[in-house]
Protein backbone atom coordinates (compact mmCIF):
# COMPACT_ATOMS: atom_id res chain seq x y z
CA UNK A 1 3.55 27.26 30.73
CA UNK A 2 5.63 27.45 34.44
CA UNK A 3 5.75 23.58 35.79
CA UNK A 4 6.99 24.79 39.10
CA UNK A 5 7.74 27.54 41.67
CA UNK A 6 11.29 28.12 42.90
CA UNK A 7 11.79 29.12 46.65
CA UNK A 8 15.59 31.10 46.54
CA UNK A 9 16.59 29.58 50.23
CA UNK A 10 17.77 31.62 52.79
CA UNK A 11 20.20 31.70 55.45
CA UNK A 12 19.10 29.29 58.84
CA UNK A 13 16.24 27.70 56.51
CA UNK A 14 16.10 23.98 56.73
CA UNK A 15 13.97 21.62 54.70
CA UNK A 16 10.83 21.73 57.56
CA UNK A 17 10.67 25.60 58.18
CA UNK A 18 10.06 25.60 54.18
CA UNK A 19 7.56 22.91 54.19
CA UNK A 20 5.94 24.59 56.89
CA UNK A 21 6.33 28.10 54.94
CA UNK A 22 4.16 26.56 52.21
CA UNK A 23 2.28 23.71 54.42
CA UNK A 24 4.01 20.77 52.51
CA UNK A 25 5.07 17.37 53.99
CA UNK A 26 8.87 17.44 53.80
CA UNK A 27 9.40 14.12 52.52
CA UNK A 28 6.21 15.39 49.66
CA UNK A 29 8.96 18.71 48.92
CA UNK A 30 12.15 16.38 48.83
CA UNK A 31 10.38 13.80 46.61
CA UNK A 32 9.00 17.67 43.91
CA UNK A 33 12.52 19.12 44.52
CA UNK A 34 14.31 15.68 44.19
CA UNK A 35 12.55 14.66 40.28
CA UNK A 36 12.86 18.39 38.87
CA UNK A 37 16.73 19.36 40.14
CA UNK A 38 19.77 18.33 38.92
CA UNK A 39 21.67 15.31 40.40
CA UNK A 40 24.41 17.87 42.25
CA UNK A 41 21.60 19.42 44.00
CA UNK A 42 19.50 16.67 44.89
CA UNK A 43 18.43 16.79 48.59
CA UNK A 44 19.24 13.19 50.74
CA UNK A 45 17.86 13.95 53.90
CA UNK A 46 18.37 17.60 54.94
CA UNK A 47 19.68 20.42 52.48
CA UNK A 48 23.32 20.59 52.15
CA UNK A 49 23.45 23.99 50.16
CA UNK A 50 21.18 24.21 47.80
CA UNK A 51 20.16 27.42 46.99
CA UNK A 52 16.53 26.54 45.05
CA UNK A 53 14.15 24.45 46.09
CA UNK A 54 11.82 23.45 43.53
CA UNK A 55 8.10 23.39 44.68
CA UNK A 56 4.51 22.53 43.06
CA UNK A 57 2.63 25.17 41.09
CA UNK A 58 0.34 25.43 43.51
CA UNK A 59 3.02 25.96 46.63
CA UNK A 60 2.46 29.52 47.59
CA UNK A 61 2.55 31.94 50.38
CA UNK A 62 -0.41 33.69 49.18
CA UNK A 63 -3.01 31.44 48.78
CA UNK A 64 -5.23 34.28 47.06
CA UNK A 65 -3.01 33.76 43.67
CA UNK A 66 -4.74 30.24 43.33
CA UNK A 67 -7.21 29.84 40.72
CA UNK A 68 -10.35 28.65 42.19
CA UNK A 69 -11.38 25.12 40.92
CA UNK A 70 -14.74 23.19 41.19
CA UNK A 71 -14.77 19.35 41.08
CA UNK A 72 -11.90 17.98 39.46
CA UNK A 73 -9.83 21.15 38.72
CA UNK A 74 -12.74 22.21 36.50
CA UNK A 75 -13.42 26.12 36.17
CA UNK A 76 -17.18 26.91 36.53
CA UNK A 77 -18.47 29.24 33.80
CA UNK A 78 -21.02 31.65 35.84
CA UNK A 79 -21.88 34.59 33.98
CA UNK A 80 -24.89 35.36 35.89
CA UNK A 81 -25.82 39.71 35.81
CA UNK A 82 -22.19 39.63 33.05
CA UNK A 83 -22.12 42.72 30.92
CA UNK A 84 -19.17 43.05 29.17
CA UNK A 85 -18.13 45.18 26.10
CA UNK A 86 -15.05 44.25 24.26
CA UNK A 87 -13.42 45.42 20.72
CA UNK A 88 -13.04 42.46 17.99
CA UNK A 89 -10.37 42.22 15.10
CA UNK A 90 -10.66 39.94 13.04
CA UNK A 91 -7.80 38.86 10.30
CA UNK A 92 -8.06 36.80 7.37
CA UNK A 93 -4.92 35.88 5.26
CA UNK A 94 -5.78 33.86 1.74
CA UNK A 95 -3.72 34.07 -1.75
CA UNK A 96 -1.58 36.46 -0.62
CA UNK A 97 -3.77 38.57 0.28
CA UNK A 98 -5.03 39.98 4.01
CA UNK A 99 -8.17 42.20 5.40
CA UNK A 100 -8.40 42.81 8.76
CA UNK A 101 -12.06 43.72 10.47
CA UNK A 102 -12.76 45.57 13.68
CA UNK A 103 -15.62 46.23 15.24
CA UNK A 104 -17.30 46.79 19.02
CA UNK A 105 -19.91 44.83 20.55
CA UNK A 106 -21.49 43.80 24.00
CA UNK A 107 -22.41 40.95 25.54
CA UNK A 108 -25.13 40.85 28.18
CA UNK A 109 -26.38 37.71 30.33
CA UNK A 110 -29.97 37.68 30.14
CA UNK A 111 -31.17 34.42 31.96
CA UNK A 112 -30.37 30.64 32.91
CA UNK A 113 -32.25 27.76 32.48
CA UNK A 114 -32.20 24.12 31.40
CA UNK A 115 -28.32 24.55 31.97
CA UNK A 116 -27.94 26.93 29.52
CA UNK A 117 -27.03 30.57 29.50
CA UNK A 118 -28.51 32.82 27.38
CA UNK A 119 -27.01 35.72 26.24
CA UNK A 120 -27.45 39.13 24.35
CA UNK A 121 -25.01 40.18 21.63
CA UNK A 122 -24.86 43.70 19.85
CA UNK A 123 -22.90 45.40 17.47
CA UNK A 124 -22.06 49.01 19.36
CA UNK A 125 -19.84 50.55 16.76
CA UNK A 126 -19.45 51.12 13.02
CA UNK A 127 -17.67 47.93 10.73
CA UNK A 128 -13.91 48.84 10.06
CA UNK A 129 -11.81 47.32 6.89
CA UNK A 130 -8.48 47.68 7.10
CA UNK A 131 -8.39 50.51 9.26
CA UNK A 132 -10.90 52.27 7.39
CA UNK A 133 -14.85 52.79 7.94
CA UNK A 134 -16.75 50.78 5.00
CA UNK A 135 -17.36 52.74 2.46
CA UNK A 136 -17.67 50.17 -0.81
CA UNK A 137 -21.02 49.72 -1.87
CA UNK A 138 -20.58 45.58 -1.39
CA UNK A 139 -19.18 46.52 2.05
CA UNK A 140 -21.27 48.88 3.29
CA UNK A 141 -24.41 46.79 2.37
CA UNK A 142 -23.06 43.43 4.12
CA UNK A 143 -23.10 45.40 7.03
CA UNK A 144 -26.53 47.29 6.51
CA UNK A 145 -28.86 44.30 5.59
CA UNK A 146 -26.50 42.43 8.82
CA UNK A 147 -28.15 44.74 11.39
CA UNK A 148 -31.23 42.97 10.98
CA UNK A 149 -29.48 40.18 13.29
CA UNK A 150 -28.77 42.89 16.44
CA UNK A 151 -29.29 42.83 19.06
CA UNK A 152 -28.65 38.87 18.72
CA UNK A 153 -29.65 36.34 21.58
CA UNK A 154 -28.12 33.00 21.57
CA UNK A 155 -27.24 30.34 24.48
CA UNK A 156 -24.02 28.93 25.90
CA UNK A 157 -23.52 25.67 27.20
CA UNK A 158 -21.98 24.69 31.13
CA UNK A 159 -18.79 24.96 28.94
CA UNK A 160 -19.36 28.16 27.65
CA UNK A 161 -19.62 26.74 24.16
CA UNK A 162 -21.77 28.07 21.63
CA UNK A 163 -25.13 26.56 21.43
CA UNK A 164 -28.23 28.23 19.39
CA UNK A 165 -28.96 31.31 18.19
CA UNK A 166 -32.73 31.65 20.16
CA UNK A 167 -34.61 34.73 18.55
CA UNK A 168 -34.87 33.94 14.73
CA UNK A 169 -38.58 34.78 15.03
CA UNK A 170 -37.72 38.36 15.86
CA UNK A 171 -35.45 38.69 12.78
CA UNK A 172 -38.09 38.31 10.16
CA UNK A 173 -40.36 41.41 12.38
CA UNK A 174 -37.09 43.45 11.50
CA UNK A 175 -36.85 42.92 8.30
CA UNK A 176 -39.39 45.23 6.92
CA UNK A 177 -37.45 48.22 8.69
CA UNK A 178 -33.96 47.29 7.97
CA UNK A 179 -35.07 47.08 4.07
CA UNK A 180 -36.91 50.31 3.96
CA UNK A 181 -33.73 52.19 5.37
CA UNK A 182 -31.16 50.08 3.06
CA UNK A 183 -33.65 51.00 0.07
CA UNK A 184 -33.58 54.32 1.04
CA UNK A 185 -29.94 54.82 0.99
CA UNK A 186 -29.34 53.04 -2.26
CA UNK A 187 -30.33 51.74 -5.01
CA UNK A 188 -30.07 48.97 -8.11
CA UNK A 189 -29.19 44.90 -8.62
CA UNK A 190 -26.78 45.23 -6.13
CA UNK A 191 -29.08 46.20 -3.64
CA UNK A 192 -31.28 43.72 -4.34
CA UNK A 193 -28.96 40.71 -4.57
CA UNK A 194 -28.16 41.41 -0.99
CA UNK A 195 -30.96 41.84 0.28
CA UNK A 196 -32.53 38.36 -1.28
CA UNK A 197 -29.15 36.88 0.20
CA UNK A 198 -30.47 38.10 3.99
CA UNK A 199 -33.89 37.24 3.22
CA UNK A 200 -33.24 33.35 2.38
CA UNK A 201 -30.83 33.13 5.45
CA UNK A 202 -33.60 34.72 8.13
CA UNK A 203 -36.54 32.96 6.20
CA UNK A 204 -35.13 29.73 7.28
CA UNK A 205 -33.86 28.80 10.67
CA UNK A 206 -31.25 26.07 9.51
CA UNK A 207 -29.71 28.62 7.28
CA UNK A 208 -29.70 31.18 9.78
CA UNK A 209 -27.98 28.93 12.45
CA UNK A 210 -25.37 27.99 9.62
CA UNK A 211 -24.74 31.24 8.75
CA UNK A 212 -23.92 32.78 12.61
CA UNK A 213 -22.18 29.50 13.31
CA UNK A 214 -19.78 31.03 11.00
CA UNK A 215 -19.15 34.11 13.28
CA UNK A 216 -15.75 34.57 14.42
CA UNK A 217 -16.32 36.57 17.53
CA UNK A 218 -19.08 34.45 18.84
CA UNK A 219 -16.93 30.79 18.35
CA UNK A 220 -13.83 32.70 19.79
CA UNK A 221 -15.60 34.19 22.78
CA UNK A 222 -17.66 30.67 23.43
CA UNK A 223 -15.31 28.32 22.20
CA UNK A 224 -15.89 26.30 25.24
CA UNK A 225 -12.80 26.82 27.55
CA UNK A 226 -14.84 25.79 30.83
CA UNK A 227 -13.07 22.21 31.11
CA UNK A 228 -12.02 20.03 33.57
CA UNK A 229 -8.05 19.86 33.64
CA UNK A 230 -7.65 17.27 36.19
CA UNK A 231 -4.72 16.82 38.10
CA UNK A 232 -2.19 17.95 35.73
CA UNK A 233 -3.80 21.04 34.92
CA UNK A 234 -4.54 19.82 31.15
CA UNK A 235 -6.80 18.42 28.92
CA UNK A 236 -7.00 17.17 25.32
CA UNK A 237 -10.33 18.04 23.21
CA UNK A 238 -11.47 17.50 19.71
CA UNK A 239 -13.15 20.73 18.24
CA UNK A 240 -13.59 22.12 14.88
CA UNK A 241 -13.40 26.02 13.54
CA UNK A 242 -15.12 27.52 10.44
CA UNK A 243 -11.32 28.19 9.08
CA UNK A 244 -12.92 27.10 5.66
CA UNK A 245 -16.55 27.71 4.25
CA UNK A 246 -17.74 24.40 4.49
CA UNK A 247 -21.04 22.90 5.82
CA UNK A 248 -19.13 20.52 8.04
CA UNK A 249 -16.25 22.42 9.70
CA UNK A 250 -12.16 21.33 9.81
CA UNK A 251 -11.60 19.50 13.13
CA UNK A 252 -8.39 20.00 15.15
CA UNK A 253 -7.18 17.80 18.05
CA UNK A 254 -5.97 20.52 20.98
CA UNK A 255 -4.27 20.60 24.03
CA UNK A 256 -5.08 22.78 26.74
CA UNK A 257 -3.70 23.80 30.13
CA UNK A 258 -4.52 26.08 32.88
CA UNK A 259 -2.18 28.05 35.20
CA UNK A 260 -3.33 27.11 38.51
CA UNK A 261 -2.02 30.35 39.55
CA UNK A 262 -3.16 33.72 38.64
CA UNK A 263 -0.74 35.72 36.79
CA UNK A 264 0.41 39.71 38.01
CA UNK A 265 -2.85 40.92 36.31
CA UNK A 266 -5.14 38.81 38.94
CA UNK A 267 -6.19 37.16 35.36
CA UNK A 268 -6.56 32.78 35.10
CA UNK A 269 -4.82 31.98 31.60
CA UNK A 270 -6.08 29.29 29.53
CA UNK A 271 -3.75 28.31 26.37
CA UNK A 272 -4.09 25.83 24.15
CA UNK A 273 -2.28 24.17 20.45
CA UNK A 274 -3.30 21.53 18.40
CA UNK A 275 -3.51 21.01 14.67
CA UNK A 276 -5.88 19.64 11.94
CA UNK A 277 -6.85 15.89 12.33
CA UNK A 278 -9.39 15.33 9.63
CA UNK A 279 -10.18 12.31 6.92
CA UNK A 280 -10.41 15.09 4.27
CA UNK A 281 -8.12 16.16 2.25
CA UNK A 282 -6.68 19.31 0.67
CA UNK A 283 -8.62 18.51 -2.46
CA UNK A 284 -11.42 17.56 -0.53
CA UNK A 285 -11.59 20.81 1.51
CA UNK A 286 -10.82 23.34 -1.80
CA UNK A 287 -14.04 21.49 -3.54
CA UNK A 288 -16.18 21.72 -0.73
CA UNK A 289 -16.70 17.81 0.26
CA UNK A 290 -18.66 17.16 3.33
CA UNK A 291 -16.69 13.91 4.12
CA UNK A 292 -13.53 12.45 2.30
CA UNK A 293 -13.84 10.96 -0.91
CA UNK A 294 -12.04 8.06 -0.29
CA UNK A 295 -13.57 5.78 1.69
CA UNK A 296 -10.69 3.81 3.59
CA UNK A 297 -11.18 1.25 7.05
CA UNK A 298 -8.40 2.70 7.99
CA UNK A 299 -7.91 6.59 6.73
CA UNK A 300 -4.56 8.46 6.65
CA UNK A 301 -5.64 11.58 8.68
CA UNK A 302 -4.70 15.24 7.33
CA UNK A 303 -2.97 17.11 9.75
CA UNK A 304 -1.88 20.11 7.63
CA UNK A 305 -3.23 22.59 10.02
CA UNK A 306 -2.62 24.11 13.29
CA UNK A 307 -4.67 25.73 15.91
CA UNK A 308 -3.53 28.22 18.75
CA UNK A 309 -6.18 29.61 21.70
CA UNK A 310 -5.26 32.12 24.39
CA UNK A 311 -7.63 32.93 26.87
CA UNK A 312 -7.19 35.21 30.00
CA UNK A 313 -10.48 35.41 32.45
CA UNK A 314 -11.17 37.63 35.04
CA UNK A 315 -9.53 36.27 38.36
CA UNK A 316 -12.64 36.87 40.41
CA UNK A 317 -15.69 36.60 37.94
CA UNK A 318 -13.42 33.48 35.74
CA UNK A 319 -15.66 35.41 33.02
CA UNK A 320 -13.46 36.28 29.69
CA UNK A 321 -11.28 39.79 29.82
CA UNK A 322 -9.96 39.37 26.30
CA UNK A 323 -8.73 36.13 24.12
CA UNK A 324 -6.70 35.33 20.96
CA UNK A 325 -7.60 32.29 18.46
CA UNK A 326 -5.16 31.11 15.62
CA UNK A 327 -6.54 28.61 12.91
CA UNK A 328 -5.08 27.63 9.60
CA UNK A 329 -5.31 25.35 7.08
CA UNK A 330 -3.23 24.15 4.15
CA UNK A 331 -5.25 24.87 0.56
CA UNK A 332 -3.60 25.51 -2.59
CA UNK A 333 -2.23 27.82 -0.31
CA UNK A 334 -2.65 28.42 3.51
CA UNK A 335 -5.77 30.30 4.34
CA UNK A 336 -5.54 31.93 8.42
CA UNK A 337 -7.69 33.21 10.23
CA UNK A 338 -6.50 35.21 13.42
CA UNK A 339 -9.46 36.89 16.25
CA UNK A 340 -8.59 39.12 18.93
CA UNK A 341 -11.50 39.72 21.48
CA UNK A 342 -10.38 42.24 23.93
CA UNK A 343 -13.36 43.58 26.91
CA UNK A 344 -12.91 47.58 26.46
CA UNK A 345 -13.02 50.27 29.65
CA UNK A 346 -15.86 50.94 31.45
């Protein structure tokens, strides 16, 4: 990401009428020009020919292109009256072999309180595999016995993290429709293995919360990007992803930073890498363990991993237009996982 703005310097300009141009103290612009140039075109006491001056992100003309910060360079996540819909793709790379999933859904703010948001999620579209509407028996009931879950309400942190899914009680009063219309439509053990598999996740709320803590488009959209970059416009966070089906979830040390400035499509961008940094190992994570084997004072972390997180919010609202999430993680061989969230047109 930019570190700096370059003012080209034109003829008759001296080192005030630039300061003034982007209301800096001079000696402040000598000392930001002075640690960023190169020795030849270092500035003494008034320029002698430069041609660039280098200035702070945050020197510009146009003060409007500044992304606006609450305490401590932190962006506020405010999604009062938010309705958003945006198109999901979701792809999953694993022994060699890769399915991608799209889909549409909305998202709808519904209320505050107790410092959380709560929110409305709901599938608006048919499931797509691979480019092609679900059509395999296996497929096509995942989805079915699924849309007991919609419309989904869950709450969001300050952060805009992921908090709760808040209306299991309303997924059991589905149930008895949903399974009449799946029933309807087919028939056999296959129809009734998945629909015991829904029934023991919405008959018990830990189960149910485990098993939508495992949605990609819900951890990518509230991954929690609402952070306070202090002055240098980054922070460092440890998180975790559900890269691997495992009750306890890889963890990844990241690094984020902000552009204080908005970029040519008015949007704030938010990026961030980091990789795995977890006791576990690869054998660990293949057989499912909770915690590492080995118990060790001081453990040799894994860091065969890496994590990648675009996001790009809405340079008014700071609400999400679209964002991109990268997770992997070394197996017997590296399993990926790659979401797009993009909002659609009006």
């Amino acid at each position: 990401m930019q570190k700096f703005n370059i003012h080209s310097v034109q003829a008759g300009e001296s080192l005030r009428s630039i300061g003034t141009l982007y209301n800096m103290d001079t000696a402040a612009l000598k000392l930001f020009h002075n640690s960023h140039c190169g020795v030849k075109d270092m500035i003494l006491i008034e320029l002698t020919g430069q041609k660039e001056i280098f200035l702070p992100r945050t020197a510009v003309t146009d003060k409007n292109r500044l992304v606006k910060f609450d305490r401590a360079n932190t962006v506020g996540f405010h999604p009062e009256n938010w309705f958003k819909r945006f198109g999901v793709t979701i792809s999953i790379e694993h022994n060699d072999i890769k399915n991608e999933l799209k889909y549409e859904t909305s998202v709808r703010w519904l209320k505050t309180e107790k410092r959380l948001h709560f929110l409305e999620i709901d599938r608006t579209s048919n499931l797509y595999l691979n480019e092609e509407e679900v059509n395999e028996i296996a497929d096509l009931l995942a989805y079915k016995t699924s849309k007991v879950l919609y419309p989904l309400q869950i709450s969001v942190d300050e952060q805009g993290k992921f908090n709760a899914v808040e209306n299991i009680s309303v997924f059991k009063e589905r149930w008895a429709a949903v399974k009449e219309e799946v029933y309807r439509e087919f028939e056999g053990e296959t129809v009734d293995e998945y629909c015991s598999k829904i029934e023991k996740v919405i008959f018990e709320p830990d189960a149910i919360n485990l098993y939508l803590k495992n949605d990609y488009f819900i951890r990518t959209l509230f991954f929690g990007m609402y952070q306070s970059f202090g002055k240098d416009f980054q922070t460092e966070i440890a998180d975790s992803f559900p890269v691997v089906n495992n009750p306890v979830e890889p963890r990844y040390e990241i690094k984020l930073e902000i552009d204080p400035l908005k970029d040519e499509y008015d949007l704030v961008v938010i990026e961030g890498e980091g990789r795995l940094n977890d006791e576990r190992t690869v054998y660990d994570f293949i057989n499912k363990a909770p915690f590492s084997m080995i118990i060790e004072d001081h453990p040799v972390m894994n860091h065969d991993g890496n994590f990648r997180i675009a996001c790009y919010l809405n340079g008014d609202t700071q609400l999400p237009e679209s964002m991109y999430l990268e997770c992997d993680i070394e197996l017997e061989k590296k399993k990926k996982i790659a979401v797009v969230v993009a909002a659609l047109a009006d």
